[in-house]
C-alpha atoms as a PDB file:
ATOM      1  CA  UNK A   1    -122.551 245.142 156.053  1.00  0.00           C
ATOM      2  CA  UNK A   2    -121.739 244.555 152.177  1.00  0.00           C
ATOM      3  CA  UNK A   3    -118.040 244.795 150.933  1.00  0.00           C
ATOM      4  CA  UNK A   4    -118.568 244.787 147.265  1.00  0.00           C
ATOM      5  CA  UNK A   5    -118.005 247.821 145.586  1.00  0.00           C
ATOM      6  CA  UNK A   6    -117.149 249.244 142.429  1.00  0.00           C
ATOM      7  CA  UNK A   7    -113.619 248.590 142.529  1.00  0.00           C
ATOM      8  CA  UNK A   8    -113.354 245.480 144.182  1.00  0.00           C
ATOM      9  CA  UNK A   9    -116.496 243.261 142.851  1.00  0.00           C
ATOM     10  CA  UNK A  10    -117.070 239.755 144.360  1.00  0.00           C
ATOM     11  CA  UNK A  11    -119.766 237.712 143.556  1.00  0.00           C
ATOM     12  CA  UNK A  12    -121.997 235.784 145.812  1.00  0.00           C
ATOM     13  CA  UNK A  13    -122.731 232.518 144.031  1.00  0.00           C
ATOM     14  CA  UNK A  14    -125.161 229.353 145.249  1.00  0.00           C
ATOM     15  CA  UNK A  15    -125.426 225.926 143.274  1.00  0.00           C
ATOM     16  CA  UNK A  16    -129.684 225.162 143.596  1.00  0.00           C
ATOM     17  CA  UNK A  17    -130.872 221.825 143.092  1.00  0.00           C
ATOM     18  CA  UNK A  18    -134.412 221.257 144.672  1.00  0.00           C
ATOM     19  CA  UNK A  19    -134.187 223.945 147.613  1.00  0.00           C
ATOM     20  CA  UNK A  20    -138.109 224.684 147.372  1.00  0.00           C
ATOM     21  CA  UNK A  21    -138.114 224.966 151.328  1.00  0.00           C
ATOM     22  CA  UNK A  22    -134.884 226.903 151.900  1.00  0.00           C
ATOM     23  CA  UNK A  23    -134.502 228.960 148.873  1.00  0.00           C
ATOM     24  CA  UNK A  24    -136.309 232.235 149.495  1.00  0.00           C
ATOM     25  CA  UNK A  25    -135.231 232.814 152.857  1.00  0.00           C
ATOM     26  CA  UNK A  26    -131.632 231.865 152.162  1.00  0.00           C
ATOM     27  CA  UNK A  27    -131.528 234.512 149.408  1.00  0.00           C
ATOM     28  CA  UNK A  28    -133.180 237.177 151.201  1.00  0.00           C
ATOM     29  CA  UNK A  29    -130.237 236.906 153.838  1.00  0.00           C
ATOM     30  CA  UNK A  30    -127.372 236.688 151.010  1.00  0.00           C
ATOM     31  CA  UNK A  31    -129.233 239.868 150.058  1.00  0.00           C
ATOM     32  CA  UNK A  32    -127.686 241.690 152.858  1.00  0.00           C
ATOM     33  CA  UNK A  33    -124.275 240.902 152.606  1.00  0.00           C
ATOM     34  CA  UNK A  34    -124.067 241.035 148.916  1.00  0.00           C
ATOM     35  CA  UNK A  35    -124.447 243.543 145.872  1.00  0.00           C
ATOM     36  CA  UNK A  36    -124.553 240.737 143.085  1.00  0.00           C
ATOM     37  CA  UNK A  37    -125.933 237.165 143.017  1.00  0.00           C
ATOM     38  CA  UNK A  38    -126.147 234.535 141.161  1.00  0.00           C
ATOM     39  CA  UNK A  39    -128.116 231.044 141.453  1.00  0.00           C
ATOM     40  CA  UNK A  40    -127.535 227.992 139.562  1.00  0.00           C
ATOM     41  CA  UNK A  41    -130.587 225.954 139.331  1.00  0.00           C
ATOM     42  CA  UNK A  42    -129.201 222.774 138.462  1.00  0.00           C
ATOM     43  CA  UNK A  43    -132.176 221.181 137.081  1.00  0.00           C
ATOM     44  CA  UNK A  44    -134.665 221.296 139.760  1.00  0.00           C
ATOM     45  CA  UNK A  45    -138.146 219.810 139.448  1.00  0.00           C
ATOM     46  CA  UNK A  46    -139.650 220.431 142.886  1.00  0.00           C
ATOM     47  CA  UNK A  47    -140.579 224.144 141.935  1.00  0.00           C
ATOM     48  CA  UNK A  48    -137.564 225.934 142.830  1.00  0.00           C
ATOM     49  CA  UNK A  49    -137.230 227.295 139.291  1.00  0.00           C
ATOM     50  CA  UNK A  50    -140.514 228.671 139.435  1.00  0.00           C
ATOM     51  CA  UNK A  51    -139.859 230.464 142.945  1.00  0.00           C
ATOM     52  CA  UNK A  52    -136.380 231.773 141.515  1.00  0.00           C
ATOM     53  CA  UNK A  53    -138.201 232.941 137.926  1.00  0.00           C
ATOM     54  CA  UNK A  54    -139.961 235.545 140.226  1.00  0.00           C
ATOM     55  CA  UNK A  55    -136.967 237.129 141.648  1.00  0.00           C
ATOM     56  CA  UNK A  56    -135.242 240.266 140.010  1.00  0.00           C
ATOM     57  CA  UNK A  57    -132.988 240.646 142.461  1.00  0.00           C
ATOM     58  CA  UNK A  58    -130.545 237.837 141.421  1.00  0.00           C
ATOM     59  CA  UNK A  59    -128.871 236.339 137.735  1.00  0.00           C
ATOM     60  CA  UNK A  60    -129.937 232.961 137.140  1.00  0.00           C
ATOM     61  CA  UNK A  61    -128.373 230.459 134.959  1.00  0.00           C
ATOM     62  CA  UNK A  62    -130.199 227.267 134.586  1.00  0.00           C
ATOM     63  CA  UNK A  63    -129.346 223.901 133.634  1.00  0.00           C
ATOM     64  CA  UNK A  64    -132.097 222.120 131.742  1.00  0.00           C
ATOM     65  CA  UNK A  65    -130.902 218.787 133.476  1.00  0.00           C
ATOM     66  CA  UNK A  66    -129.353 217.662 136.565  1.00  0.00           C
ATOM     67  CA  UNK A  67    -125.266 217.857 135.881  1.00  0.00           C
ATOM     68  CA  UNK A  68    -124.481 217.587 139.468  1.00  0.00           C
ATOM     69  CA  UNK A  69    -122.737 219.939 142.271  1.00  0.00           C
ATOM     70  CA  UNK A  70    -119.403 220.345 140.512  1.00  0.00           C
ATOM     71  CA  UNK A  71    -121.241 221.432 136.952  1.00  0.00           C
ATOM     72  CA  UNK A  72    -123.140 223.948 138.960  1.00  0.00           C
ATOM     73  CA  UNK A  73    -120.409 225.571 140.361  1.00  0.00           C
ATOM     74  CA  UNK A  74    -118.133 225.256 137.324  1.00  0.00           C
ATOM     75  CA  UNK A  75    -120.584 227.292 135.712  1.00  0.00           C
ATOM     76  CA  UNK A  76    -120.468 229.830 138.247  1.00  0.00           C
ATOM     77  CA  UNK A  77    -116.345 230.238 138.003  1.00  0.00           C
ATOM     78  CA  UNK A  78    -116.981 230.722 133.947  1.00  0.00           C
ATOM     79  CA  UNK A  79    -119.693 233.400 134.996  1.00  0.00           C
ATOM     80  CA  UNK A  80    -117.775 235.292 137.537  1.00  0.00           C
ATOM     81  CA  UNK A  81    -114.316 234.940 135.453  1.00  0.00           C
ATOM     82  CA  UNK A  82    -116.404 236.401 132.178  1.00  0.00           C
ATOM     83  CA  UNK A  83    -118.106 238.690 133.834  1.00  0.00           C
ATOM     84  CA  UNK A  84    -114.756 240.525 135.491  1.00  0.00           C
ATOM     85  CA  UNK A  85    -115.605 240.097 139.162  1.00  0.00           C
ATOM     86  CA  UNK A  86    -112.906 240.458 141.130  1.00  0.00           C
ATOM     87  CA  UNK A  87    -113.596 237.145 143.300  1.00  0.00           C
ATOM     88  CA  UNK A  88    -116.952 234.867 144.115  1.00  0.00           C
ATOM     89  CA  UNK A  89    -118.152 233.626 147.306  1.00  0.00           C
ATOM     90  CA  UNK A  90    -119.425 229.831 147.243  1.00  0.00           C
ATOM     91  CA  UNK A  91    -122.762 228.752 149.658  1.00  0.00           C
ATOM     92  CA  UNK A  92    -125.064 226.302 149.457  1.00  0.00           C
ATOM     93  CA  UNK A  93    -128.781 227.060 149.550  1.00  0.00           C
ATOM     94  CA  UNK A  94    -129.961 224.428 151.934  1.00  0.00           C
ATOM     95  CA  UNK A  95    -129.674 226.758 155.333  1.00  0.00           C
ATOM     96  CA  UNK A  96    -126.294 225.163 156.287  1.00  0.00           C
ATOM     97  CA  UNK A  97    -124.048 227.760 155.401  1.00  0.00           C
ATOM     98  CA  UNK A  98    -124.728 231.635 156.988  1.00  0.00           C
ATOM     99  CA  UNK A  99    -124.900 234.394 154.799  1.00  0.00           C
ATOM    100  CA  UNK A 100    -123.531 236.877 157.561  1.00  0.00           C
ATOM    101  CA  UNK A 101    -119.896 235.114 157.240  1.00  0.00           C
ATOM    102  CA  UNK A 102    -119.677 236.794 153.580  1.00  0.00           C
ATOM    103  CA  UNK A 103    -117.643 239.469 154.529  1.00  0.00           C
ATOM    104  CA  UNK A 104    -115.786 237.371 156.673  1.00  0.00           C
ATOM    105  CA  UNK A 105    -114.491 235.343 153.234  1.00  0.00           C
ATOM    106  CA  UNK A 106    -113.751 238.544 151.408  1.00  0.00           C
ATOM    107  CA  UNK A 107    -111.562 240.556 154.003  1.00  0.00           C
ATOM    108  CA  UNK A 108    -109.683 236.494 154.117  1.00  0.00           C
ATOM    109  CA  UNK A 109    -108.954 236.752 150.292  1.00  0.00           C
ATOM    110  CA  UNK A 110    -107.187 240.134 150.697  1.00  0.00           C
ATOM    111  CA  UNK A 111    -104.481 237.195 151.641  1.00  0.00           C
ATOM    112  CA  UNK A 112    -104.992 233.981 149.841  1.00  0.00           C
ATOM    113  CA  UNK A 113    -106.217 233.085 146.832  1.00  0.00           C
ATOM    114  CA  UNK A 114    -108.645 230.573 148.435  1.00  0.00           C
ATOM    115  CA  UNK A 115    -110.407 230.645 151.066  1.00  0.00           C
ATOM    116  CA  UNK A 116    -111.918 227.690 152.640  1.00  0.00           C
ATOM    117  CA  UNK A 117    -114.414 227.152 155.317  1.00  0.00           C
ATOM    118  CA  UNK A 118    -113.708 225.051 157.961  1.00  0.00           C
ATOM    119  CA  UNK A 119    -116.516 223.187 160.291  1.00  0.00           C
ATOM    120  CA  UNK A 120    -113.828 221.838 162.508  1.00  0.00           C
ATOM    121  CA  UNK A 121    -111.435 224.538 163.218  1.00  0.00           C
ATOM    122  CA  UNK A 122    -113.103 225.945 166.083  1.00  0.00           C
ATOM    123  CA  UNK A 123    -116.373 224.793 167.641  1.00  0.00           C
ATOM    124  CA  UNK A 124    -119.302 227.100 167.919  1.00  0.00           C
ATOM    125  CA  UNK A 125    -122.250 227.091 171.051  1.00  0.00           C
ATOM    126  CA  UNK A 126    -125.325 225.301 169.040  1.00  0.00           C
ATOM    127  CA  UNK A 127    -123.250 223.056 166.799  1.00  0.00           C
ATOM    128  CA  UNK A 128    -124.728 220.189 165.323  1.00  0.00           C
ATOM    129  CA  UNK A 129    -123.458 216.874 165.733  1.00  0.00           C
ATOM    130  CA  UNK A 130    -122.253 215.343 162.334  1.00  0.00           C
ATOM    131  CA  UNK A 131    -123.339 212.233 160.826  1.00  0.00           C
ATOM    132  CA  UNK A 132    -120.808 209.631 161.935  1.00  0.00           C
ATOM    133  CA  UNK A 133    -119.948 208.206 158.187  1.00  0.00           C
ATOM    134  CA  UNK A 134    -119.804 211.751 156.293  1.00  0.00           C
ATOM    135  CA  UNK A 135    -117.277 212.755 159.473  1.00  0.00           C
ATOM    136  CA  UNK A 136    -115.490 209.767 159.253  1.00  0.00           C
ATOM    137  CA  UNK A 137    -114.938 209.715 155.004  1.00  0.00           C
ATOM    138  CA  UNK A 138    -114.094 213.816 155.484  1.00  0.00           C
ATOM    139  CA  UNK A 139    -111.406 213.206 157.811  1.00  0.00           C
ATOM    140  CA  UNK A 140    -110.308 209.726 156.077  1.00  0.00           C
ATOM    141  CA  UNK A 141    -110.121 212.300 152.836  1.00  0.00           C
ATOM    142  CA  UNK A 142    -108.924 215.358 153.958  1.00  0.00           C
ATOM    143  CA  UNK A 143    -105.790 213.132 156.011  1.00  0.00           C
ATOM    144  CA  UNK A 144    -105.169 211.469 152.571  1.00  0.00           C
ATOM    145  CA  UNK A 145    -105.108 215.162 150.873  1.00  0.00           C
ATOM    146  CA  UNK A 146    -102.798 216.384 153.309  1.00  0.00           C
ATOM    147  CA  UNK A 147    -100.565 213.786 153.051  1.00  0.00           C
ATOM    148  CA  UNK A 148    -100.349 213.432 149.175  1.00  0.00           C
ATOM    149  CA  UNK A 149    -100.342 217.312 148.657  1.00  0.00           C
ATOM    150  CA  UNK A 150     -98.494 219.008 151.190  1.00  0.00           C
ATOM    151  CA  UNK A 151    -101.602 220.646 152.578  1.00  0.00           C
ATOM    152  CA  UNK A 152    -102.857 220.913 156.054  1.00  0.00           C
ATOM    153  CA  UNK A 153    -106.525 221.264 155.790  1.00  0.00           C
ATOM    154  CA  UNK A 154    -108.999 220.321 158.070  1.00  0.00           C
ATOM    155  CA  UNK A 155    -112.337 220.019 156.106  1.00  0.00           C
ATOM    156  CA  UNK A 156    -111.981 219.125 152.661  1.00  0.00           C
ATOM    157  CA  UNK A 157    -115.282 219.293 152.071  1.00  0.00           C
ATOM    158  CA  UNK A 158    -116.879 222.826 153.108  1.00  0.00           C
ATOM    159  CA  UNK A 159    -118.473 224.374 150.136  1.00  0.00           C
ATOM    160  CA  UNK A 160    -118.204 227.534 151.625  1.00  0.00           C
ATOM    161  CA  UNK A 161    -115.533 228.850 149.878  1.00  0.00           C
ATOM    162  CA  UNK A 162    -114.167 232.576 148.543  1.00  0.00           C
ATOM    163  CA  UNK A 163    -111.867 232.463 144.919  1.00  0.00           C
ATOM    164  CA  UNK A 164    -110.040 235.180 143.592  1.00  0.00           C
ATOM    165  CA  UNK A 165    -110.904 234.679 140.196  1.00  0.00           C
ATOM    166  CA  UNK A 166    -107.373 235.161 139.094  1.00  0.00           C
ATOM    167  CA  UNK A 167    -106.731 232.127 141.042  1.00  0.00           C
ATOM    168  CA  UNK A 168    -109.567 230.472 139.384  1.00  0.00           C
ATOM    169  CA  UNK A 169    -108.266 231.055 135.672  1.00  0.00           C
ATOM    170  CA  UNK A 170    -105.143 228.953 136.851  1.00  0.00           C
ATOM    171  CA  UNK A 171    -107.717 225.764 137.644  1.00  0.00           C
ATOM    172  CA  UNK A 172    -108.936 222.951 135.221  1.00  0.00           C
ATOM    173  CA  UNK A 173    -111.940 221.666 137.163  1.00  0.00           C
ATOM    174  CA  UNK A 174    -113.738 218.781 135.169  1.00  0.00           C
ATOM    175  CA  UNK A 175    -115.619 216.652 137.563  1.00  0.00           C
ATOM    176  CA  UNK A 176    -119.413 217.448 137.258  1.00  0.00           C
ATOM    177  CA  UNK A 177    -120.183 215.459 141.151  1.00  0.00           C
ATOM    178  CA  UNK A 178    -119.608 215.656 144.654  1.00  0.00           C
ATOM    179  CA  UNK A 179    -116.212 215.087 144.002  1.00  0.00           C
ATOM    180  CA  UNK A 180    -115.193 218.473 142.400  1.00  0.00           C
ATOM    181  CA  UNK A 181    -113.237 219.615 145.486  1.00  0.00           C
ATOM    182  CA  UNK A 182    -110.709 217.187 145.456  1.00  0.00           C
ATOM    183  CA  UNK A 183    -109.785 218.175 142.219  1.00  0.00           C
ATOM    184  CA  UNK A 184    -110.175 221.567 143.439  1.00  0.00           C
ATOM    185  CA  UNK A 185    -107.319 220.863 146.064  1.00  0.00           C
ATOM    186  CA  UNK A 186    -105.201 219.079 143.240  1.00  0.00           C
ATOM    187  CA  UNK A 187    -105.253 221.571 141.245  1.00  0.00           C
ATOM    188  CA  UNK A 188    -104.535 224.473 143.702  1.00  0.00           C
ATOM    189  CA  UNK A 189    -101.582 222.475 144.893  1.00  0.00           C
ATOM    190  CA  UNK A 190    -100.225 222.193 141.489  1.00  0.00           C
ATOM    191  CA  UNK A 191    -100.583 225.740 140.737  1.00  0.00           C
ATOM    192  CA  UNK A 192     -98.780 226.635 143.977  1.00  0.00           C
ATOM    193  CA  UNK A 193    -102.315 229.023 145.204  1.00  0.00           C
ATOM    194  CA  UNK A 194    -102.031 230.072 148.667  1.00  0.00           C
ATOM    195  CA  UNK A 195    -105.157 228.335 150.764  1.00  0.00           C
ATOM    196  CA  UNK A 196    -106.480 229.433 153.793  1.00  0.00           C
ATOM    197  CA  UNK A 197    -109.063 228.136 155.919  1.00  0.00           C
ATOM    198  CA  UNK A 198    -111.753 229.825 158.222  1.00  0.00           C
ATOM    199  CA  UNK A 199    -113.641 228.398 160.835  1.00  0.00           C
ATOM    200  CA  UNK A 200    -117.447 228.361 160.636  1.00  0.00           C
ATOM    201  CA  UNK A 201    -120.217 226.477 162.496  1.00  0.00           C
ATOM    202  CA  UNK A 202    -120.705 223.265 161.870  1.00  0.00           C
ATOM    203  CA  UNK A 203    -124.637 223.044 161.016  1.00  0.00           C
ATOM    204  CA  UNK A 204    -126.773 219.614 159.735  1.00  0.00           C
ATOM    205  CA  UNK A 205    -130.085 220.749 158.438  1.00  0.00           C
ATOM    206  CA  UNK A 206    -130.408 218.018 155.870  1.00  0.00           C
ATOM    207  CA  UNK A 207    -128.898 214.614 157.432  1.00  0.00           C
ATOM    208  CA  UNK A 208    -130.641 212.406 154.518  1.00  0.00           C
ATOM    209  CA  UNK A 209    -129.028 213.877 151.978  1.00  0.00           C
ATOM    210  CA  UNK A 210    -128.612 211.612 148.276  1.00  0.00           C
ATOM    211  CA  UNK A 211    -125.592 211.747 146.575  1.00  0.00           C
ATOM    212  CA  UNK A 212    -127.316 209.338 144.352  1.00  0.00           C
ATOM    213  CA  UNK A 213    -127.633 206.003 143.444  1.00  0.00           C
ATOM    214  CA  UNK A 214    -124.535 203.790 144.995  1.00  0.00           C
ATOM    215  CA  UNK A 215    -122.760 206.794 146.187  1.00  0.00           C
ATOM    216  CA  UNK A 216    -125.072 206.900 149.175  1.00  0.00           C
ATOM    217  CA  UNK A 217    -123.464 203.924 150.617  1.00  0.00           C
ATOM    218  CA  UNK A 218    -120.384 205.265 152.753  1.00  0.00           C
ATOM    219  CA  UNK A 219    -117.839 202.721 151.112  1.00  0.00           C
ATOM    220  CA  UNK A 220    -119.012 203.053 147.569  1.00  0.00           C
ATOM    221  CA  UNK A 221    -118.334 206.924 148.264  1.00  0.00           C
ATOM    222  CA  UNK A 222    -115.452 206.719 149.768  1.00  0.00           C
ATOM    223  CA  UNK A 223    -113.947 204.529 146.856  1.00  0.00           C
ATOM    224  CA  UNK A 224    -114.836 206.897 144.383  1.00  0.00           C
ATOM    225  CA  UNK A 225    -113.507 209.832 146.236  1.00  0.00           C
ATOM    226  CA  UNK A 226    -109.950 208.220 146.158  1.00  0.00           C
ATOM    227  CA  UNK A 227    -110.151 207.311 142.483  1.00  0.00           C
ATOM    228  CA  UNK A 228    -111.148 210.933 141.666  1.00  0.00           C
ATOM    229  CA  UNK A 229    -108.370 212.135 143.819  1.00  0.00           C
ATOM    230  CA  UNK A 230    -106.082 209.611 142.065  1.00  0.00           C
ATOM    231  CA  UNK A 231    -106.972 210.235 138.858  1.00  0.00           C
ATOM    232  CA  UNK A 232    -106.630 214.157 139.214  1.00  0.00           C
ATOM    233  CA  UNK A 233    -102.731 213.611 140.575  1.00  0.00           C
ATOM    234  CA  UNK A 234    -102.194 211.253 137.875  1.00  0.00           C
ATOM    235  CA  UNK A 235    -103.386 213.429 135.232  1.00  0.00           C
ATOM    236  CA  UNK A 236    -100.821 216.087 136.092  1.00  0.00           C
ATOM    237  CA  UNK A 237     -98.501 213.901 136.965  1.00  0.00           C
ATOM    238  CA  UNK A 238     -98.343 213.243 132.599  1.00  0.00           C
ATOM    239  CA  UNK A 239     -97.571 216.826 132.904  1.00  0.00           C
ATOM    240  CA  UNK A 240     -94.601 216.163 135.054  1.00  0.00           C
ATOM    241  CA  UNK A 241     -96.059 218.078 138.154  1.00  0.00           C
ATOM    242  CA  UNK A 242     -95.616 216.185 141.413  1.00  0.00           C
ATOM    243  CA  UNK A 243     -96.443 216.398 144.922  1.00  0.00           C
ATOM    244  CA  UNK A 244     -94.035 216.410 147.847  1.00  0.00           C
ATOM    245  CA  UNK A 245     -95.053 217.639 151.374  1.00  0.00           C
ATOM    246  CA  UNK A 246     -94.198 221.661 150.921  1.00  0.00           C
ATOM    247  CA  UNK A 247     -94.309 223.984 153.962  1.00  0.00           C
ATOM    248  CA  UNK A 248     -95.139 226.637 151.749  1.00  0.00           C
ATOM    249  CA  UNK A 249     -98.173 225.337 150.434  1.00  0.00           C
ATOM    250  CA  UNK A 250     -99.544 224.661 154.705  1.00  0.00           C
ATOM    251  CA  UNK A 251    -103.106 226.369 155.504  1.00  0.00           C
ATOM    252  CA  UNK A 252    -102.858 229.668 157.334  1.00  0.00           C
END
């Protein structure tokens, strides 16, 4: 079932980065649940650009180099704000995320202005079990979110996401890494957005997983995800915009 039409345009949008094995079949499901897509081939070298350069049934923006998971999808807020879509849809391409669920987001975003999925909110027959570190540094994370901004999320992490694009003009998202979503969160909570979150199975396709280099040891991650997060408050906090607990700001 698609939602998009004419008068309400969304955008399905999915960050690429060496998805040789997953990419065709991935898009051919988006395909059904949504009238425009875009990919953003974030410098792969395993052949995924040539796979995607035979498509012309998606828009393709690609990065000559590798700029990481938060360039890629930076790129594809600037598309869908520029190109007037009414909101965009965030999945990965690895298999992990189900195309079917599209709709799902976009009926969600009738009320908030993000919508977030969450791999923990309700558990699902078939669910994987999640590698104990990456569980451990999400909930160590999304506890310290909570607590700093007023939030009550329960998987910081998900990249499966819905925007309304009016939310996203209200966002300055900088970090190019892994990291992007807590400034994500920072910057929602300073601009007041109304979040909700959405449960969605909780799949593991790709348990050895790089975030490169010295990030792929738990507690060099984990360190850089707090001075992210503290950097983000801190650079608002020049602005004079703090961060209390507010009710208001809760998950639905």
């Amino acid at each position: 079932m698609r939602l998009m039409t004419e008068s309400s345009r969304w955008l399905a949008a999915l960050p690429v980065y060496n998805e040789v094995d997953y990419v065709d079949s991935v898009l051919d499901e988006v395909m059904r649940y949504a009238s425009a897509i875009l990919v953003v081939d974030d410098g792969s070298v395993d052949g995924t650009a040539d796979r995607l350069s035979q498509r012309h049934d998606i828009s393709l923006i690609r990065h000559q180099q590798n700029q990481g998971y938060g360039a890629a999808l930076q790129t594809a807020f600037q598309h869908a704000i520029d190109e007037g879509y009414e909101g965009i849809v965030t999945l990965d391409c690895d298999g992990q995320h189900q195309p079917c669920r599209i709709p799902e987001f976009i009926q969600a975003a009738t009320q908030a202005d993000i919508v977030s999925g969450s791999r923990y909110l309700k558990c699902y027959q078939g669910d994987d079990a999640p590698p104990q570190e990456r569980m451990r540094i999400n909930r160590t994370v999304t506890k310290e979110l909570n607590e700093r901004l007023g939030f009550s999320l329960t998987d910081a992490f998900c990249g499966f996401k819905a925007y309304r694009t009016s939310a996203l003009r209200k966002l300055r998202i900088t970090d190019p890494g892994y990291a992007m979503p807590l400034q994500l969160w920072v910057e929602a909570a300073a601009a007041k957005l109304n979040v909700m979150e959405i449960p969605v199975p909780l799949i593991y396709l790709d348990l050895e997983r790089s975030f490169g280099g010295a990030l792929d040891q738990a507690e060099a991650r984990l360190a850089y995800y707090h001075d992210v997060l503290d950097k983000a408050i801190a650079r608002l906090a020049e602005d004079g915009v703090f961060f209390p607990p507010r009710e208001e700001v809760a998950c639905n």
